[in-house]
PDB file of N, CA and C in Angstrom:
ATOM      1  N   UNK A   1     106.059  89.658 108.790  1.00  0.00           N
ATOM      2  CA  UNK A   1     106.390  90.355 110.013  1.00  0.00           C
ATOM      3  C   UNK A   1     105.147  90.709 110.828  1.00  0.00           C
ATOM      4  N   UNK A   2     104.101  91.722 110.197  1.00  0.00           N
ATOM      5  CA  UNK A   2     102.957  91.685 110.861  1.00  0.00           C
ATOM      6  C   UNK A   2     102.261  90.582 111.850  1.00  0.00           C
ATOM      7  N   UNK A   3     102.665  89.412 111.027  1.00  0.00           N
ATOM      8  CA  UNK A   3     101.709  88.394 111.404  1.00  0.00           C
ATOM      9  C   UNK A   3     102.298  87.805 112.995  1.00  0.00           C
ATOM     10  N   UNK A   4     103.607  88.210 112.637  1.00  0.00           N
ATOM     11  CA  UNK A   4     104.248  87.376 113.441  1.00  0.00           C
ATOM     12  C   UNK A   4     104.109  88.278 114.934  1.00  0.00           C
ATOM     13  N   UNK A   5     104.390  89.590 115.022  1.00  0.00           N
ATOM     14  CA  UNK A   5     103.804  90.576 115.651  1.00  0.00           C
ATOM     15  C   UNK A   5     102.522  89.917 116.429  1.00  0.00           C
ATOM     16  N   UNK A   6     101.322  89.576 115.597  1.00  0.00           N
ATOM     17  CA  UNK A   6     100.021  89.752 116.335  1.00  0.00           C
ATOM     18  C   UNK A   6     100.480  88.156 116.833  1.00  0.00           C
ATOM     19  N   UNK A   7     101.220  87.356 116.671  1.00  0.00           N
ATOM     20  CA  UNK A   7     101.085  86.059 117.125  1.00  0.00           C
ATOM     21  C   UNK A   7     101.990  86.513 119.182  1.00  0.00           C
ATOM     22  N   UNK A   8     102.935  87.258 118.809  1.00  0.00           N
ATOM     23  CA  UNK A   8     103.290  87.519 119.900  1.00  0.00           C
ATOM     24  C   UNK A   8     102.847  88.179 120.747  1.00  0.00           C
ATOM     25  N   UNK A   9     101.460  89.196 120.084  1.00  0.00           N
ATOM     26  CA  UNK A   9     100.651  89.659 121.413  1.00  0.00           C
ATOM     27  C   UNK A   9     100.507  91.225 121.638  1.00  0.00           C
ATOM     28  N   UNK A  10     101.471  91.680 120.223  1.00  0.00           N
ATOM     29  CA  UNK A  10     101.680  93.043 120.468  1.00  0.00           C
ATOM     30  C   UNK A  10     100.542  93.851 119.625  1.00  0.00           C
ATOM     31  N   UNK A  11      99.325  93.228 119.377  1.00  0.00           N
ATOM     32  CA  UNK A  11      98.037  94.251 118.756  1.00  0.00           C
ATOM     33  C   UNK A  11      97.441  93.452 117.391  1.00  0.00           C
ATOM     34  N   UNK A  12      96.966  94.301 116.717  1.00  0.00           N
ATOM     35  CA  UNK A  12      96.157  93.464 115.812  1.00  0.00           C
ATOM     36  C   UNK A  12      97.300  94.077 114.095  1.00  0.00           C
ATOM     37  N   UNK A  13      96.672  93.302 113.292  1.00  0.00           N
ATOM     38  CA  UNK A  13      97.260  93.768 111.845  1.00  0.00           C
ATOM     39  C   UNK A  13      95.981  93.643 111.009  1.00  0.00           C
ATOM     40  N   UNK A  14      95.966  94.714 110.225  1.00  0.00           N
ATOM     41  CA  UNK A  14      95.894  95.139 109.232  1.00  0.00           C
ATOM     42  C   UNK A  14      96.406  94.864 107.671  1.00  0.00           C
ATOM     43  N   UNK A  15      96.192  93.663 107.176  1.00  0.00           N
ATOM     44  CA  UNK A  15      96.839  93.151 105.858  1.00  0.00           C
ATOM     45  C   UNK A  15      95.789  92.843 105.035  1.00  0.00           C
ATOM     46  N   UNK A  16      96.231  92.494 103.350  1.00  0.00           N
ATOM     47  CA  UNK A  16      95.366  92.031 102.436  1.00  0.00           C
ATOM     48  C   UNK A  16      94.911  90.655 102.924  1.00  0.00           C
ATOM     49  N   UNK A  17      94.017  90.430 102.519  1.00  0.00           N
ATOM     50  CA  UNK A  17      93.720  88.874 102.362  1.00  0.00           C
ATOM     51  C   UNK A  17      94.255  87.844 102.090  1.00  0.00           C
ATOM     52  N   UNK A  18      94.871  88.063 100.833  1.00  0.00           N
ATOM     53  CA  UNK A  18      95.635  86.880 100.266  1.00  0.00           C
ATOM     54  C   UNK A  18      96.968  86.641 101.605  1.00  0.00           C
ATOM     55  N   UNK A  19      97.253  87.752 102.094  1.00  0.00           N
ATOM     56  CA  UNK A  19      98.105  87.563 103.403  1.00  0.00           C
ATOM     57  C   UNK A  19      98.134  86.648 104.272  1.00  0.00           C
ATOM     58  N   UNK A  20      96.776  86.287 104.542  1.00  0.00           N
ATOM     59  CA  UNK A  20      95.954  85.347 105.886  1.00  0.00           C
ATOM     60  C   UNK A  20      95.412  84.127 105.145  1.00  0.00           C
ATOM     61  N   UNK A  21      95.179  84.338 104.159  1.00  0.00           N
ATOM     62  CA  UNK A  21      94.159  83.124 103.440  1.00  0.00           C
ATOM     63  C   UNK A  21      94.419  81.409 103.256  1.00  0.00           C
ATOM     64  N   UNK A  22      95.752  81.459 103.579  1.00  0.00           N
ATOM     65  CA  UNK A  22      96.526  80.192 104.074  1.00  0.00           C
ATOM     66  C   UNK A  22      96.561  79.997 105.613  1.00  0.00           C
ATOM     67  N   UNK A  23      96.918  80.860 106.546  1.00  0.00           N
ATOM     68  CA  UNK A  23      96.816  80.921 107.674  1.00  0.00           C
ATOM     69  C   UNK A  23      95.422  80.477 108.058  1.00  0.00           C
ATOM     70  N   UNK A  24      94.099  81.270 107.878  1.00  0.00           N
ATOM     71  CA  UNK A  24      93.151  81.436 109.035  1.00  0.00           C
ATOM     72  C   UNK A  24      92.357  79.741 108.020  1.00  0.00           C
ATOM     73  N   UNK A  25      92.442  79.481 106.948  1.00  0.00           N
ATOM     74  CA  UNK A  25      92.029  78.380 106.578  1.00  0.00           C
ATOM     75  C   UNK A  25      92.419  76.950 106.970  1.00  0.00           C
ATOM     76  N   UNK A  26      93.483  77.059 107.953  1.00  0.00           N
ATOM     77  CA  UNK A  26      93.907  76.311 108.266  1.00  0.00           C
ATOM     78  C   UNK A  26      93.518  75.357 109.326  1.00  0.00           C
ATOM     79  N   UNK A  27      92.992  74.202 109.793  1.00  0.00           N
ATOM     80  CA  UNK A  27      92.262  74.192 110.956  1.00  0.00           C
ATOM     81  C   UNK A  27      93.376  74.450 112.529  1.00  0.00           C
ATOM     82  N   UNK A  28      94.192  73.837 112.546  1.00  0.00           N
ATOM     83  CA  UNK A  28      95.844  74.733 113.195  1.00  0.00           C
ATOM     84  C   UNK A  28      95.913  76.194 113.201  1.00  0.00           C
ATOM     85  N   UNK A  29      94.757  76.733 112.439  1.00  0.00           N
ATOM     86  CA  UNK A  29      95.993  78.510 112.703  1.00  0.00           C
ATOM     87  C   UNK A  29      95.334  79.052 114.035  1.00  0.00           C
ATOM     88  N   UNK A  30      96.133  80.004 114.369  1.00  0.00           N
ATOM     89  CA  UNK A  30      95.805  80.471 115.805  1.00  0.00           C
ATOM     90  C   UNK A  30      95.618  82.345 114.928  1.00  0.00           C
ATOM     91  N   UNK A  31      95.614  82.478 114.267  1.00  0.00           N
ATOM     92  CA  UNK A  31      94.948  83.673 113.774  1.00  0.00           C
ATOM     93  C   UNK A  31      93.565  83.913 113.289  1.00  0.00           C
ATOM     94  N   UNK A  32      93.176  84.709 113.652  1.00  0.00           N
ATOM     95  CA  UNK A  32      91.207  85.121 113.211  1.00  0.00           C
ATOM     96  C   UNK A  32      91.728  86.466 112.309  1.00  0.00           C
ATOM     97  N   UNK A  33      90.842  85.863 111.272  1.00  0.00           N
ATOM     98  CA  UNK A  33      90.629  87.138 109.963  1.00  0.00           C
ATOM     99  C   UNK A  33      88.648  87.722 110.372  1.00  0.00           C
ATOM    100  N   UNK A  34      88.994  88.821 110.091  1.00  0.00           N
ATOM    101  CA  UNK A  34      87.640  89.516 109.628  1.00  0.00           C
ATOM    102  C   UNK A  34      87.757  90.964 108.661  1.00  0.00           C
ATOM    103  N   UNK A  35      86.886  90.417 107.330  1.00  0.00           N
ATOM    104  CA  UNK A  35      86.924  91.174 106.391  1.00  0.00           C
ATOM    105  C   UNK A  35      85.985  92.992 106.917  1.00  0.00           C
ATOM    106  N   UNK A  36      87.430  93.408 106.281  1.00  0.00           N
ATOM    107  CA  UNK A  36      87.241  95.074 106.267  1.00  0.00           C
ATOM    108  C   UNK A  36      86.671  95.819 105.152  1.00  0.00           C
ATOM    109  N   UNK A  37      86.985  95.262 104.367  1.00  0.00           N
ATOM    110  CA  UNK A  37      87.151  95.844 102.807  1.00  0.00           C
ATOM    111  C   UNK A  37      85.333  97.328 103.196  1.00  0.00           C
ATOM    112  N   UNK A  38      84.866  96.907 103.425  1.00  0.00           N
ATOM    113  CA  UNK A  38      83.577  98.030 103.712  1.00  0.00           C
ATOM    114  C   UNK A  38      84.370  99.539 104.513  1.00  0.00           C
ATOM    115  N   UNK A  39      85.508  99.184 105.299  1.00  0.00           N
ATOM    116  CA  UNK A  39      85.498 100.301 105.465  1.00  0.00           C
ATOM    117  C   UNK A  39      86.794 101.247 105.130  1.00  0.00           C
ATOM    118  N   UNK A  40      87.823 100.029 104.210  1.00  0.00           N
ATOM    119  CA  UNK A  40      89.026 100.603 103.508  1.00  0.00           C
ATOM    120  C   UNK A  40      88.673 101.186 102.087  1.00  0.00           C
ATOM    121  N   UNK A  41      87.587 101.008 101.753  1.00  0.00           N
ATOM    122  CA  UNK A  41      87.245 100.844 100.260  1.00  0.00           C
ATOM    123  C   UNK A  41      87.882 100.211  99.416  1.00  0.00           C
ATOM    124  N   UNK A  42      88.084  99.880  97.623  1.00  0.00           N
ATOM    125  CA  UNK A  42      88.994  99.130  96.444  1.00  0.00           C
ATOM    126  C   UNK A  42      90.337  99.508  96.604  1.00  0.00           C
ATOM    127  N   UNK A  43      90.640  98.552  96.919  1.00  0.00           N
ATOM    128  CA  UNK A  43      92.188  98.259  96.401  1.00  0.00           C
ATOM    129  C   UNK A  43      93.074  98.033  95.615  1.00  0.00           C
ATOM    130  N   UNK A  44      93.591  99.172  95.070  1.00  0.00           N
ATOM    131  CA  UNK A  44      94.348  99.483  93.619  1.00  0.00           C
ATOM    132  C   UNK A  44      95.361  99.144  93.606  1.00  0.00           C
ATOM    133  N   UNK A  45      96.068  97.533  92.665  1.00  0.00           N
ATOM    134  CA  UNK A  45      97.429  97.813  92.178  1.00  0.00           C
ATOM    135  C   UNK A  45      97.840  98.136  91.446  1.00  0.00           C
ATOM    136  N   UNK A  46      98.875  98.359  90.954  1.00  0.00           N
ATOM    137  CA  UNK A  46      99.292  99.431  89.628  1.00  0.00           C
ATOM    138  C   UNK A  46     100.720  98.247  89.385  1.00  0.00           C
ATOM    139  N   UNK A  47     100.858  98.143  87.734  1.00  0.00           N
ATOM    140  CA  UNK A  47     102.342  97.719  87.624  1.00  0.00           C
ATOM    141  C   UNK A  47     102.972  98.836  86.256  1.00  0.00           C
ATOM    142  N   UNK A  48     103.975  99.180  86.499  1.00  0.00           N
ATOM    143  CA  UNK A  48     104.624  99.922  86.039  1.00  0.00           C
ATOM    144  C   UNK A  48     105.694  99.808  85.235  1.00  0.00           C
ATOM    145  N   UNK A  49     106.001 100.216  84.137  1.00  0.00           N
ATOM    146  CA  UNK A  49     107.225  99.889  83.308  1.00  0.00           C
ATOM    147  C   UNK A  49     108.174 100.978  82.567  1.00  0.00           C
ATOM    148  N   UNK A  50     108.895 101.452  82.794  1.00  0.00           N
ATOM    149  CA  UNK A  50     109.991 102.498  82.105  1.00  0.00           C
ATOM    150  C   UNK A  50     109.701 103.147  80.832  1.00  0.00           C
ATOM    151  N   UNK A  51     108.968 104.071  80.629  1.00  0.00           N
ATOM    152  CA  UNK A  51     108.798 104.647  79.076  1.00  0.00           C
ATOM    153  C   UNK A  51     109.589 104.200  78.260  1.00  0.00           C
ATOM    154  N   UNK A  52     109.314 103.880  76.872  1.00  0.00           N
ATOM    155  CA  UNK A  52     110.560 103.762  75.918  1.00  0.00           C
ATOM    156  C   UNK A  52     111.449 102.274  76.347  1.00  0.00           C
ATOM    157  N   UNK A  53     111.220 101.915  77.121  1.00  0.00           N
ATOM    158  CA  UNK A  53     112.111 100.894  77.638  1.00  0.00           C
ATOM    159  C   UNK A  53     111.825  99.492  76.628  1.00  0.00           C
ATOM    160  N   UNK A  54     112.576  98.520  76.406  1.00  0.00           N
ATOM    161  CA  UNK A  54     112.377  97.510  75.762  1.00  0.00           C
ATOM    162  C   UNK A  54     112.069  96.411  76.334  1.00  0.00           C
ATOM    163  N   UNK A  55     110.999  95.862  76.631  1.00  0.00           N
ATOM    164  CA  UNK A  55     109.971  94.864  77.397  1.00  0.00           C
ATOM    165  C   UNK A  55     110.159  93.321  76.592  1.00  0.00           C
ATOM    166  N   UNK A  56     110.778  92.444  77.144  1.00  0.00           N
ATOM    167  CA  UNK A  56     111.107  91.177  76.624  1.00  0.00           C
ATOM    168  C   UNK A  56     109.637  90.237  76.563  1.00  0.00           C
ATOM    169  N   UNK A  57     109.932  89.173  76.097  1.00  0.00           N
ATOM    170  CA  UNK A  57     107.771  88.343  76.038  1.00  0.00           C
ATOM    171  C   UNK A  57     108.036  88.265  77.232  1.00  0.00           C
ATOM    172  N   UNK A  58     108.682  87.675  78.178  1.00  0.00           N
ATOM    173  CA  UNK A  58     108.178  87.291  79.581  1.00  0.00           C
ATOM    174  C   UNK A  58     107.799  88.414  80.479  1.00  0.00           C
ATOM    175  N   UNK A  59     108.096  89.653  79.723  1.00  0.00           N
ATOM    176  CA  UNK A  59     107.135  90.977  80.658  1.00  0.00           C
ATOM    177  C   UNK A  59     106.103  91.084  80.290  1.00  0.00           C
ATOM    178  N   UNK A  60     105.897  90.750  78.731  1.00  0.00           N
ATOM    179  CA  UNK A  60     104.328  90.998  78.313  1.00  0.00           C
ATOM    180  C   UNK A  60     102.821  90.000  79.020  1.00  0.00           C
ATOM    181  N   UNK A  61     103.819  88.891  79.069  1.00  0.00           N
ATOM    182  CA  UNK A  61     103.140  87.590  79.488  1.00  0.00           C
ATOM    183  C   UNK A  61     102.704  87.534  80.874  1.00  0.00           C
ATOM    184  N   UNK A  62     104.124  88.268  81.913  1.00  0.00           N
ATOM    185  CA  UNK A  62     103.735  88.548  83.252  1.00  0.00           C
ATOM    186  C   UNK A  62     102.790  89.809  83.244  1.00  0.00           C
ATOM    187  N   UNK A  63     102.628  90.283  82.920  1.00  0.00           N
ATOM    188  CA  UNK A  63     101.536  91.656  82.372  1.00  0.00           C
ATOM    189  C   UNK A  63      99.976  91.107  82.488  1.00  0.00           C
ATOM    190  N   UNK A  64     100.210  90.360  81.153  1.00  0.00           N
ATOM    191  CA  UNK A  64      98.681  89.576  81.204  1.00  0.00           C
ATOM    192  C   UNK A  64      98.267  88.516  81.975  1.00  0.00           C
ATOM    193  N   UNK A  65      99.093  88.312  82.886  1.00  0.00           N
ATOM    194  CA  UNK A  65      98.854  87.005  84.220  1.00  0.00           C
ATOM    195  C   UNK A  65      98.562  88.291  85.281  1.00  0.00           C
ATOM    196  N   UNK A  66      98.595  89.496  85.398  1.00  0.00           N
ATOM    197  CA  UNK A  66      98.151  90.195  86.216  1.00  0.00           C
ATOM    198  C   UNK A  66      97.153  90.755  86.185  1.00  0.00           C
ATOM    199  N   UNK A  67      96.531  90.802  85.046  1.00  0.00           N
ATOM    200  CA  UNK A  67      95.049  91.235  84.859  1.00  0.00           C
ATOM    201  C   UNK A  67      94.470  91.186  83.788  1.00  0.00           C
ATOM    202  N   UNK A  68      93.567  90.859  83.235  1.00  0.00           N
ATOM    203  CA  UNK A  68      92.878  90.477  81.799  1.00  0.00           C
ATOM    204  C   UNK A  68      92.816  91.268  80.844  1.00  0.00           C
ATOM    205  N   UNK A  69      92.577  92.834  81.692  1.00  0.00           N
ATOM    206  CA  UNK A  69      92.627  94.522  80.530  1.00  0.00           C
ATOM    207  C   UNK A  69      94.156  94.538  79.854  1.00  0.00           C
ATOM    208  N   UNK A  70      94.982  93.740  80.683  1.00  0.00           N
ATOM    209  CA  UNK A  70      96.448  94.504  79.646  1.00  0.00           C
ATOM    210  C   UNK A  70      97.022  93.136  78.989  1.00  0.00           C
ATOM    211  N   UNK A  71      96.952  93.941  77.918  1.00  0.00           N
ATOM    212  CA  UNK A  71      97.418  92.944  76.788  1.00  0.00           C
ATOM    213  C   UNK A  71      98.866  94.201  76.216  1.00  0.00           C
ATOM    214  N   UNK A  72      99.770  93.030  74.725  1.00  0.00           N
ATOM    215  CA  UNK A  72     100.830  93.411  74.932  1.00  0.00           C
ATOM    216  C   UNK A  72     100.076  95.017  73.907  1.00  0.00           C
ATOM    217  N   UNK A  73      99.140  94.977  73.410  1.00  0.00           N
ATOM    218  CA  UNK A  73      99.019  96.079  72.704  1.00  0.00           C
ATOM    219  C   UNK A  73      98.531  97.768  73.409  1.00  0.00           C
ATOM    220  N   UNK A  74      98.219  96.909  74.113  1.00  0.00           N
ATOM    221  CA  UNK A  74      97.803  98.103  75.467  1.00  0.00           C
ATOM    222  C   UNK A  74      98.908  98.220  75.840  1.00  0.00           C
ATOM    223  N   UNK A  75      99.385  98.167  76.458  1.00  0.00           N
ATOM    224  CA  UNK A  75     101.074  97.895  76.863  1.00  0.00           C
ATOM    225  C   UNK A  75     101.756  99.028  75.719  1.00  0.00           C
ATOM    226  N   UNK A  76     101.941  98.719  74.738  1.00  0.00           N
ATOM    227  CA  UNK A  76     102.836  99.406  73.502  1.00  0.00           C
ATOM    228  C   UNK A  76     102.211 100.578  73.639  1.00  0.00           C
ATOM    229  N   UNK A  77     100.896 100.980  73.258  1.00  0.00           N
ATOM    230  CA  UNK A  77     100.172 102.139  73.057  1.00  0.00           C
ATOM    231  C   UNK A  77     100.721 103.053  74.612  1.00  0.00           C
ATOM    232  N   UNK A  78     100.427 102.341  75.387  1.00  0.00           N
ATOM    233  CA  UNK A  78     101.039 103.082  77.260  1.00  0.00           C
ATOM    234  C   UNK A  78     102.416 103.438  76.929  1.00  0.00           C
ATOM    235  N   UNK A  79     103.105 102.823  76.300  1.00  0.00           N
ATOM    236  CA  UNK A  79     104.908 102.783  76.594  1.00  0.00           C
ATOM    237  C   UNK A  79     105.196 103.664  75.002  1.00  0.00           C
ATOM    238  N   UNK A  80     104.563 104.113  73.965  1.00  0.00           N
ATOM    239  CA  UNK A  80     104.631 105.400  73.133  1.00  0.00           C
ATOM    240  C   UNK A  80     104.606 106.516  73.800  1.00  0.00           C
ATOM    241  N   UNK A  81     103.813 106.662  75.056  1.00  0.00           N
ATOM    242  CA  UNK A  81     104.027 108.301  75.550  1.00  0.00           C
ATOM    243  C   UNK A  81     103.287 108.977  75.067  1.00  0.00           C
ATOM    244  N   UNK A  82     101.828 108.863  74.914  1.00  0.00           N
ATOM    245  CA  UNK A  82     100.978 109.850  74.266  1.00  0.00           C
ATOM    246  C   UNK A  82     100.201 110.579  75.073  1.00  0.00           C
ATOM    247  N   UNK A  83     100.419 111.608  75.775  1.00  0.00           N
ATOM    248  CA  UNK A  83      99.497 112.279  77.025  1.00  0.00           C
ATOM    249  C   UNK A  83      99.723 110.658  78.388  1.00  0.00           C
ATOM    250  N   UNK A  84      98.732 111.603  78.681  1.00  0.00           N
ATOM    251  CA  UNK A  84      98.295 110.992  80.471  1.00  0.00           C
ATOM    252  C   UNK A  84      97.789 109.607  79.992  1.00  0.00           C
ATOM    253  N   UNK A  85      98.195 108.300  79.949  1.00  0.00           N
ATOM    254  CA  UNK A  85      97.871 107.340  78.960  1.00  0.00           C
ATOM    255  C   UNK A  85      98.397 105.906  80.180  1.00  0.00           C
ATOM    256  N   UNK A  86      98.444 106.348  81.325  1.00  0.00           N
ATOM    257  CA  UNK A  86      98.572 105.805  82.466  1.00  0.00           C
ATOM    258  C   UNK A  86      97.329 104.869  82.832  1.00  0.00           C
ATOM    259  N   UNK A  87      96.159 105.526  82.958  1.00  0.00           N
ATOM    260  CA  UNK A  87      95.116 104.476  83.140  1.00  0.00           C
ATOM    261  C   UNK A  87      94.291 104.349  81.979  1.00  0.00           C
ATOM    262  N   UNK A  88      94.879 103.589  80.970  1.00  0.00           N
ATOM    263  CA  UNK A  88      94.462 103.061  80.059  1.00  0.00           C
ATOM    264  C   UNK A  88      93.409 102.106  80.520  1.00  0.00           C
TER     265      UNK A  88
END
């Protein structure tokens, strides 16, 4: 939606990268990227899963395709409930 917005003229957007990174690489795109990151600072995602809940392999697996720190044992130790155990 954003994108489509700035194509029609109504201001600029504000998105991640991976947003544009097909677009402005394109020799066809009619969009210009310029990196912000200096003045948004790190960009935190978080994925989240139901205490106690029962997590099938293809959650553990999509887990560790999202970042290299969570494995399924990290995972288990988070989903016991032991204190503030959120940013493991």
């Amino acid at each position: 939606m954003i994108k489509t917005y700035v194509r029609l003229g109504l201001g600029i957007g504000i998105v991640a990268e991976m947003a544009v990174r097909d677009d402005v690489g394109s020799t066809n795109s009619d969009l210009a990227a310029r990196p912000l990151g200096h003045l948004f600072g790190q960009n935190v995602a978080r994925v989240a899963f139901k205490r106690g809940a029962y997590l099938r392999n293809f959650v553990y697996r999509f887990a560790e395709l999202l970042s290299d720190r969570l494995d399924r044992n990290l995972i288990a130790k988070a989903m016991s409930g032991h204190g503030n155990d959120y940013e493991l």
